[in-house]
Protein backbone atom coordinates (compact mmCIF):
# COMPACT_ATOMS: atom_id res chain seq x y z
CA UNK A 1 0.00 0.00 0.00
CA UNK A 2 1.34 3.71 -1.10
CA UNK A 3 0.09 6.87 -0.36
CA UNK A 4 0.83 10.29 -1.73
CA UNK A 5 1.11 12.15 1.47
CA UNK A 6 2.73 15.75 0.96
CA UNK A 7 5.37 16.93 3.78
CA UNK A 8 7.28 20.27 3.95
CA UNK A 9 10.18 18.75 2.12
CA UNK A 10 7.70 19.00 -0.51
CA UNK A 11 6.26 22.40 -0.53
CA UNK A 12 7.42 25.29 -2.12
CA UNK A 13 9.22 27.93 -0.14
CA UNK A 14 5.79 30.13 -1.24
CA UNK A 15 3.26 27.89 0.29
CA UNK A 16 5.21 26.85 3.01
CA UNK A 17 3.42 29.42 5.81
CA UNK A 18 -0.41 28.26 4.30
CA UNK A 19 0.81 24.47 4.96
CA UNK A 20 1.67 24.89 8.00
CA UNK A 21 -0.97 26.52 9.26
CA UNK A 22 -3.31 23.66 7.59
CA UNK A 23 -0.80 20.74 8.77
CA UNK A 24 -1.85 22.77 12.39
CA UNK A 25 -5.63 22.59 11.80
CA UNK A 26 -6.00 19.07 10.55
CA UNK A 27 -3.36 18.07 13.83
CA UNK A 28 -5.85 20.27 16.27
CA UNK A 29 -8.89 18.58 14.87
CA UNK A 30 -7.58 14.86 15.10
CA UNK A 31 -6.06 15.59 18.18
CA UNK A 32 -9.97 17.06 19.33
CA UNK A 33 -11.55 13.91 18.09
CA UNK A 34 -8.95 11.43 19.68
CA UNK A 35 -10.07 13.05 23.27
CA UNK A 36 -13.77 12.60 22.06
CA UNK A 37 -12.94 9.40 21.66
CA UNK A 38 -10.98 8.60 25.04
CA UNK A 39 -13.56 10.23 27.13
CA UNK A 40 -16.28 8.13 25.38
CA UNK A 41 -14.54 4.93 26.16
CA UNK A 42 -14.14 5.64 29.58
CA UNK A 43 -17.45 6.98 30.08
CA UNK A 44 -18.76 3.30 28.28
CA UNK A 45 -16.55 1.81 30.81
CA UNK A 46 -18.18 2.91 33.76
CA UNK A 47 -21.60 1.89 32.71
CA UNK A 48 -20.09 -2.20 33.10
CA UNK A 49 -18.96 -1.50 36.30
């Protein structure tokens, strides 16, 4: 399996500041839906106690 997943080695000096700042947003979002996540699980796991 391949995947065509840009990095900053990869992006023009001109559109390095806008891929940052997007790299940033998509990081804050998965990092907002991982917590979702672990406070669901332990929520679930107190209702089998």
């Amino acid at each position: 399996m391949t995947a065509d997943i840009p990095t900053a080695a990869d992006v023009p000096s001109t559109l390095a500041k806008a891929f940052k700042e997007d790299a940033s947003y998509k990081l804050a979002v998965m990092e907002r839906a991982a917590s979702r996540s672990n406070l669901m699980l332990a929520g679930a796991q107190a209702l089998f106690d």
